[in-house]
N, C-alpha and C. Protein backbone atom coordinates (compact mmCIF):
# COMPACT_ATOMS: atom_id res chain seq x y z
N UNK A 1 -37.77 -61.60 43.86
CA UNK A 1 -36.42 -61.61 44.36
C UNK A 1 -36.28 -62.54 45.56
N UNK A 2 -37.06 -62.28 46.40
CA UNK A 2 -37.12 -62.83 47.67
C UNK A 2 -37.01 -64.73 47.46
N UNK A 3 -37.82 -64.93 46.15
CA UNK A 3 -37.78 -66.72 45.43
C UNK A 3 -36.36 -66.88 45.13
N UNK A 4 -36.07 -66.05 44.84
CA UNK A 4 -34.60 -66.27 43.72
C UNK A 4 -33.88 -66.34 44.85
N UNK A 5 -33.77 -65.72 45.60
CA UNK A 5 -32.52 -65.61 46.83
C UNK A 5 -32.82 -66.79 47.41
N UNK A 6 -34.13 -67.45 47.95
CA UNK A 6 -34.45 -68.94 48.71
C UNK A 6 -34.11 -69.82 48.01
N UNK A 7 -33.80 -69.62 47.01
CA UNK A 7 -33.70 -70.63 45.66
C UNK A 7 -32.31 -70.91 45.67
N UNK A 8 -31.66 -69.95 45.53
CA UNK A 8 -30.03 -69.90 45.92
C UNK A 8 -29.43 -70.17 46.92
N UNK A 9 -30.36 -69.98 47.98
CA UNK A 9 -29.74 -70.75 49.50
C UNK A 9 -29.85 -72.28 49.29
N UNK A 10 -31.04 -72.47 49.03
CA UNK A 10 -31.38 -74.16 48.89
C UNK A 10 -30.06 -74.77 48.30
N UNK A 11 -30.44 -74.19 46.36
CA UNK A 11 -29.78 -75.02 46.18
C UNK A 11 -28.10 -74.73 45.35
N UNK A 12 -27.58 -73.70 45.97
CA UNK A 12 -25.99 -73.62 46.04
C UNK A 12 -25.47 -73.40 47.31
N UNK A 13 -26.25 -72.32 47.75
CA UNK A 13 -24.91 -72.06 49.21
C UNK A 13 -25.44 -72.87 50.01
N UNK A 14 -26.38 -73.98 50.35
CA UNK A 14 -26.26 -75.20 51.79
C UNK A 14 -25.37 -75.85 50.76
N UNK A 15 -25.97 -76.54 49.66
CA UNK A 15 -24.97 -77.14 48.98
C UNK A 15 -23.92 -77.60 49.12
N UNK A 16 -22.86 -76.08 49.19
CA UNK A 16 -21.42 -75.77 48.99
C UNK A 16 -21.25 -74.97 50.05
N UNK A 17 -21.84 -75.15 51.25
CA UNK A 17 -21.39 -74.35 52.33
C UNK A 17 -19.49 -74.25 52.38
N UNK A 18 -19.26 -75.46 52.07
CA UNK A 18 -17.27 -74.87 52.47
C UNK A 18 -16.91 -74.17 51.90
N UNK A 19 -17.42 -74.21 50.62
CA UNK A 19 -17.08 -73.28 49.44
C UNK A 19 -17.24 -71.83 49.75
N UNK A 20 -18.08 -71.45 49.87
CA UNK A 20 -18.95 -70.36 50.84
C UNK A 20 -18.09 -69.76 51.48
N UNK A 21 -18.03 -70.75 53.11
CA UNK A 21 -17.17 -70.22 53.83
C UNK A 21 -15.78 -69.66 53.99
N UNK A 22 -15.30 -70.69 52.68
CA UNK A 22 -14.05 -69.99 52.60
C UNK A 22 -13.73 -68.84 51.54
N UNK A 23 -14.86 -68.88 50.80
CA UNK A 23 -14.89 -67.18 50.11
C UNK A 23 -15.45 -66.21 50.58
N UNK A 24 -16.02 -66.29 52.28
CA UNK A 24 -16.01 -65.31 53.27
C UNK A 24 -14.94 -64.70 53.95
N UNK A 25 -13.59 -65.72 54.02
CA UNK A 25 -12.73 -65.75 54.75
C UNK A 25 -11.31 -64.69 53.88
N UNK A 26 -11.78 -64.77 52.72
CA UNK A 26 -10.20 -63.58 51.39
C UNK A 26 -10.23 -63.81 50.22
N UNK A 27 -9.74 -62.76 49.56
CA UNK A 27 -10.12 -62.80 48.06
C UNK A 27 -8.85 -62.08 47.49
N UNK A 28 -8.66 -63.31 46.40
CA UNK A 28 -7.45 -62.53 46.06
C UNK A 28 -7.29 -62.80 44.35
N UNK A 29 -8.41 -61.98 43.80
CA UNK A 29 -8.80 -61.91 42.53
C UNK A 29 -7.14 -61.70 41.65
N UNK A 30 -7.32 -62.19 39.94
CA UNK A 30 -6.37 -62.05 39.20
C UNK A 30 -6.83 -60.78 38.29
N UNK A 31 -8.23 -60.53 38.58
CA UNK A 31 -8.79 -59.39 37.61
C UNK A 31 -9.36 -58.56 38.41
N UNK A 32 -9.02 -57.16 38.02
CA UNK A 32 -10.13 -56.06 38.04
C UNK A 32 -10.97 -55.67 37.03
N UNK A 33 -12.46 -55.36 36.69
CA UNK A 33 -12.72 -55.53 35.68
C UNK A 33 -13.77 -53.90 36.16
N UNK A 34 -13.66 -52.84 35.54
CA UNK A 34 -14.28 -51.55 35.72
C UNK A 34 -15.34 -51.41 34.32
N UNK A 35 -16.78 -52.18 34.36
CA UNK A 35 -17.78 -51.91 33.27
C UNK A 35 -18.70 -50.66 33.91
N UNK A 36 -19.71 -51.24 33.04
CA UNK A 36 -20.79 -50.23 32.81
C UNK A 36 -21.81 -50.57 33.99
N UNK A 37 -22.74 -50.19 34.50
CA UNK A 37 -23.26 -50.48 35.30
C UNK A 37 -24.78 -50.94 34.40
N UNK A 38 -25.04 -50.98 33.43
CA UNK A 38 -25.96 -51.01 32.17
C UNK A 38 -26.57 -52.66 32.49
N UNK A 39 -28.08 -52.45 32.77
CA UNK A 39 -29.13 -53.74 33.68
C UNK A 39 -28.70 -54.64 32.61
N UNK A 40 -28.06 -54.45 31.36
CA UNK A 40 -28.37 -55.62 29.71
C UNK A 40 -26.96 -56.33 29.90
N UNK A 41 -25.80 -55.84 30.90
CA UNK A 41 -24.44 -56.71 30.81
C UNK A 41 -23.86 -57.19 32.00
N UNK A 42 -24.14 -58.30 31.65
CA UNK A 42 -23.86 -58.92 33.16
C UNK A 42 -22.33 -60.00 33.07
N UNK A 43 -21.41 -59.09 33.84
CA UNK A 43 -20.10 -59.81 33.58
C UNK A 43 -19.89 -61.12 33.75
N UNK A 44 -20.59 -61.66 34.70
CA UNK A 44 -20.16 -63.37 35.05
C UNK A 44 -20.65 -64.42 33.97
N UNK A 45 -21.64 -63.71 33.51
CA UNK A 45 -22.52 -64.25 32.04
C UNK A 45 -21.54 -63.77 30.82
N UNK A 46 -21.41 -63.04 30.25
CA UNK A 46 -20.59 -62.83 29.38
C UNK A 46 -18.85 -63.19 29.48
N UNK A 47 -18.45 -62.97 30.97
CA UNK A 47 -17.11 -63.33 30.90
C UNK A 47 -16.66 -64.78 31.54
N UNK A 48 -17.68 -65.39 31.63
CA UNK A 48 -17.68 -66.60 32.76
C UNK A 48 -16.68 -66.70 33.96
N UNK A 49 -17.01 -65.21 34.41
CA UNK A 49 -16.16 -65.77 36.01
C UNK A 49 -16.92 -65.62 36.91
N UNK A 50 -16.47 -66.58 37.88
CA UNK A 50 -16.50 -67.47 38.79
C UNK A 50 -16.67 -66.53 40.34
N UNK A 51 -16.96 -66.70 41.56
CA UNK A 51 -16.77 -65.95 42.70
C UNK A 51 -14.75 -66.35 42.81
N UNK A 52 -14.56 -64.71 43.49
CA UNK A 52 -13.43 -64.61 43.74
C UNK A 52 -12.64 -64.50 42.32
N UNK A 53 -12.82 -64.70 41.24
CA UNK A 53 -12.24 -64.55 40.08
C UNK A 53 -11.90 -63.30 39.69
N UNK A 54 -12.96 -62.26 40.02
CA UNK A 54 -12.96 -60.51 39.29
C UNK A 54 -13.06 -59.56 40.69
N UNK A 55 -12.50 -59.13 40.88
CA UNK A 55 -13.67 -57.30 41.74
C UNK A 55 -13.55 -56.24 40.74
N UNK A 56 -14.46 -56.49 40.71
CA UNK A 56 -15.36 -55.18 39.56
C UNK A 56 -16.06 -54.36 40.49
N UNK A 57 -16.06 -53.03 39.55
CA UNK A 57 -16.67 -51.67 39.95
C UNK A 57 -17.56 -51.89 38.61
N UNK A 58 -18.93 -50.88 38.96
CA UNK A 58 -19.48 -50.84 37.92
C UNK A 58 -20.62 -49.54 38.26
N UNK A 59 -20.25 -48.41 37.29
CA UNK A 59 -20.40 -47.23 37.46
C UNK A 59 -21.30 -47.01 35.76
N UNK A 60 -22.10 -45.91 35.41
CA UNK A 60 -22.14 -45.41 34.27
C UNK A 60 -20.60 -45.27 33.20
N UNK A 61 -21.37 -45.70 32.19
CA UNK A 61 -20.25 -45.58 31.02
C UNK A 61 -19.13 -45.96 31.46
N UNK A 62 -19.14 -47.11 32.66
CA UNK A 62 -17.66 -47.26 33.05
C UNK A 62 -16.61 -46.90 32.79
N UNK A 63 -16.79 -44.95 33.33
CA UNK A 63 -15.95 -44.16 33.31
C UNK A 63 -15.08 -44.40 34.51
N UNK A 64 -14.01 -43.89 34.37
CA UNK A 64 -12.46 -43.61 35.21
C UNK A 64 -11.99 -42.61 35.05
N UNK A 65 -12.54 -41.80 36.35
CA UNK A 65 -12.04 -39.97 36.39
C UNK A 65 -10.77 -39.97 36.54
N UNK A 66 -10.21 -39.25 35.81
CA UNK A 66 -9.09 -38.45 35.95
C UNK A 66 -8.59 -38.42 37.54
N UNK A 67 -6.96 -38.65 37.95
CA UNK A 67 -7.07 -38.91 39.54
C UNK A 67 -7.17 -37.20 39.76
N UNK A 68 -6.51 -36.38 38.57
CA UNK A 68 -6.13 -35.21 39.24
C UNK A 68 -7.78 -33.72 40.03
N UNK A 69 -8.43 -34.58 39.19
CA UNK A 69 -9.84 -34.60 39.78
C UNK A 69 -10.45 -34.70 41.01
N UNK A 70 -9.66 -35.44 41.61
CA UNK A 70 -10.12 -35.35 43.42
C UNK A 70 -10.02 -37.09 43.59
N UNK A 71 -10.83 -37.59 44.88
CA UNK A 71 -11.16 -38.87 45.09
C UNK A 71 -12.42 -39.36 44.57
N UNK A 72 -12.29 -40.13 44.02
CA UNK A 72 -13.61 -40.85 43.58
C UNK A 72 -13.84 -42.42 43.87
N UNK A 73 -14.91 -42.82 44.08
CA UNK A 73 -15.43 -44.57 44.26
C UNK A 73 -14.75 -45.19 43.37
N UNK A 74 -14.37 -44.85 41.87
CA UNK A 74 -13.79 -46.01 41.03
C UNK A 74 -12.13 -46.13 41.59
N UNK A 75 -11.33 -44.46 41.71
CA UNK A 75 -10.00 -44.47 42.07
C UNK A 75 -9.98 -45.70 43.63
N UNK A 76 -10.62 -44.77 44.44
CA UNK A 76 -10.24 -45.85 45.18
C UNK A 76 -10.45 -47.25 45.30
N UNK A 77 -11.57 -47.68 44.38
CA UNK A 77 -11.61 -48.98 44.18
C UNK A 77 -9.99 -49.94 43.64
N UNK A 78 -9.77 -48.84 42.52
CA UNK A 78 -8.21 -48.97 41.57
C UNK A 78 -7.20 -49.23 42.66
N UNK A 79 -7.22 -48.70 43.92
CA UNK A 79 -6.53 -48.19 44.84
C UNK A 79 -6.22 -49.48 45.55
N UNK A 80 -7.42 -50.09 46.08
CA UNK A 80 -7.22 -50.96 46.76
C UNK A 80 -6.88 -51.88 46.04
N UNK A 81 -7.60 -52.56 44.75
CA UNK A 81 -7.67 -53.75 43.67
C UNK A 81 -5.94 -53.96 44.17
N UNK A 82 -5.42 -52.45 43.42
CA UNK A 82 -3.80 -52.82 43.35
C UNK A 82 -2.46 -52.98 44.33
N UNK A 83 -2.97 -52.27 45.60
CA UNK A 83 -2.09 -52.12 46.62
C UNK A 83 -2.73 -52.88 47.81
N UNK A 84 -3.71 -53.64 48.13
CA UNK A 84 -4.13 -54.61 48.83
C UNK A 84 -4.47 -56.23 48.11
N UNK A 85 -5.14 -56.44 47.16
CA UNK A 85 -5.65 -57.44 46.53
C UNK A 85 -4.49 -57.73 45.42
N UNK A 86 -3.75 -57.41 45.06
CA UNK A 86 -2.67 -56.99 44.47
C UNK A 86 -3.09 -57.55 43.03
N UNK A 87 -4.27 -57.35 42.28
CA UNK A 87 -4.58 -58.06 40.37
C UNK A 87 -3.56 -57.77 39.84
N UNK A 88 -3.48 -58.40 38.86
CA UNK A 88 -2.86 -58.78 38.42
C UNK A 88 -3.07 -58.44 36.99
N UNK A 89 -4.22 -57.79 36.83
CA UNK A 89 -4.95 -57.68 35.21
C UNK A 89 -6.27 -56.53 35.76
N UNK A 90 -5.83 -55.07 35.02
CA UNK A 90 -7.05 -54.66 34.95
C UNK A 90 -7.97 -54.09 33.51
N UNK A 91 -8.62 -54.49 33.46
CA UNK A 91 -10.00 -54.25 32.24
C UNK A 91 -11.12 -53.65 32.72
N UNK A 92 -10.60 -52.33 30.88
CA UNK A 92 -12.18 -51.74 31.30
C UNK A 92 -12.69 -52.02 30.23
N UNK A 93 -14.24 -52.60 30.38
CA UNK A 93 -14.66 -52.78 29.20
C UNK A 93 -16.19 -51.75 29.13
N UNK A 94 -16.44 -51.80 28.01
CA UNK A 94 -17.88 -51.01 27.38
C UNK A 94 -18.48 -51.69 27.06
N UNK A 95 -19.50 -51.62 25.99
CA UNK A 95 -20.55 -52.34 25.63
C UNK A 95 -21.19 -51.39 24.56
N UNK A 96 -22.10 -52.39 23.53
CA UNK A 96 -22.65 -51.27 22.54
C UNK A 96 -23.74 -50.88 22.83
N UNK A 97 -24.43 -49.82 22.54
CA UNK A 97 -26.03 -49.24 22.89
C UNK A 97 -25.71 -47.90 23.84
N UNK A 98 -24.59 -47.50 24.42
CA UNK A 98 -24.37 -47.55 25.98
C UNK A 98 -25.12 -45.94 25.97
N UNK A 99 -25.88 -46.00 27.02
CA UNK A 99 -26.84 -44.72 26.86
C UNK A 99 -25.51 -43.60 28.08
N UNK A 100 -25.15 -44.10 28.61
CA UNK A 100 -24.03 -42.78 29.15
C UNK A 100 -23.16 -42.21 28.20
N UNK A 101 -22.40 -43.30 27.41
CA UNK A 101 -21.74 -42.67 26.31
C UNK A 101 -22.38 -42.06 25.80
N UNK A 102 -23.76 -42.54 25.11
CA UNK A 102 -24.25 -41.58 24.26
C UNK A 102 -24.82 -40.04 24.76
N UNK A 103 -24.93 -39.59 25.71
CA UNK A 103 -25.19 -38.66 26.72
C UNK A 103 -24.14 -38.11 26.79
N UNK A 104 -23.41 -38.46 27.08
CA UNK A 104 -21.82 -38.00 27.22
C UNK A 104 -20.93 -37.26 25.74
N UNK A 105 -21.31 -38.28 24.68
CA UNK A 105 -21.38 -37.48 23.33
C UNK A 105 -22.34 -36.35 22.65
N UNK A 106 -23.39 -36.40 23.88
CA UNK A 106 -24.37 -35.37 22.72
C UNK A 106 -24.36 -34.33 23.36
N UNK A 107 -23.32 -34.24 24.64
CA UNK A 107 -23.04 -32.74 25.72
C UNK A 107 -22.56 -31.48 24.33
N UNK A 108 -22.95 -29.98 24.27
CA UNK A 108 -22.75 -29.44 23.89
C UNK A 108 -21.35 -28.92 24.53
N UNK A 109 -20.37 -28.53 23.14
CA UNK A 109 -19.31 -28.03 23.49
C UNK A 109 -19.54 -26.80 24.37
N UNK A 110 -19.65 -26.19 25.28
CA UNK A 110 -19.66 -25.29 25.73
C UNK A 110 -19.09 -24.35 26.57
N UNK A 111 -17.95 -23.30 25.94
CA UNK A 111 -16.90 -22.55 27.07
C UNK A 111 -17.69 -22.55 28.68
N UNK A 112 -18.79 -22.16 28.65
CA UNK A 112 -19.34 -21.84 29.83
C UNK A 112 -20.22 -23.06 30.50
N UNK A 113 -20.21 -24.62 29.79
CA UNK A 113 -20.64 -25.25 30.61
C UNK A 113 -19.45 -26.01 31.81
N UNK A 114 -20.01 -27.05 32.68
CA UNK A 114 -19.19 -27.49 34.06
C UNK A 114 -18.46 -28.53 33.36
N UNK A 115 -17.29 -28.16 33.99
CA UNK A 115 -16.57 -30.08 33.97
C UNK A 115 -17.12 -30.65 34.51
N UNK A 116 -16.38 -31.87 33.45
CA UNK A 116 -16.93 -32.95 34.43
C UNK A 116 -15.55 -33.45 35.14
């Protein structure tokens, strides 16, 4: 890791330091994009965007609790995306294999087990 990150200083961010700097300075994405958090899907690779293009959350089974549920990391992510960053487009996407879904489908019906 430690190569890969020296590797990336070298040769993009001295590079493109303005570039850099001014995507330190605000971000004002057209997408929210709420996936999977799953090590096999990597959004900028599959969706080709760019820095500043997306703010994505990325949780198991890129689920989205229910608000009436309480506060959660994805709501308020939703929260801000829309009433500060103001997107313009939000997507949730999945993926196939997805071991939360499948966990999530093989929960026994059970009067007496917990919500989720």
């Amino acid at each position: 890791m430690k190569h890969q990150f020296l590797s990336f200083k070298r040769q993009k961010f001295l590079e493109n330091l303005e570039c850099y700097e001014n995507l330190a300075k605000s971000q004002a994405p057209k997408f929210m994009v709420i996936a999977c958090a799953d090590s096999r899907v990597c959004l900028s690779y599959i969706l080709g965007f760019q820095p500043r293009e997306a703010f994505v959350v990325r949780n198991v089974a890129n689920m989205v609790p229910p608000f009436e549920n309480g506060p959660t990391e994805t709501n308020a992510a939703l929260e801000f995306a829309v009433n500060s960053l103001e997107v313009e487009n939000i997507l949730v996407i999945g993926h196939s294999c997805c071991g939360g879904i499948r966990a999530l489908m093989s929960m026994q019906d059970d009067v007496n087990s917990r919500k989720l």
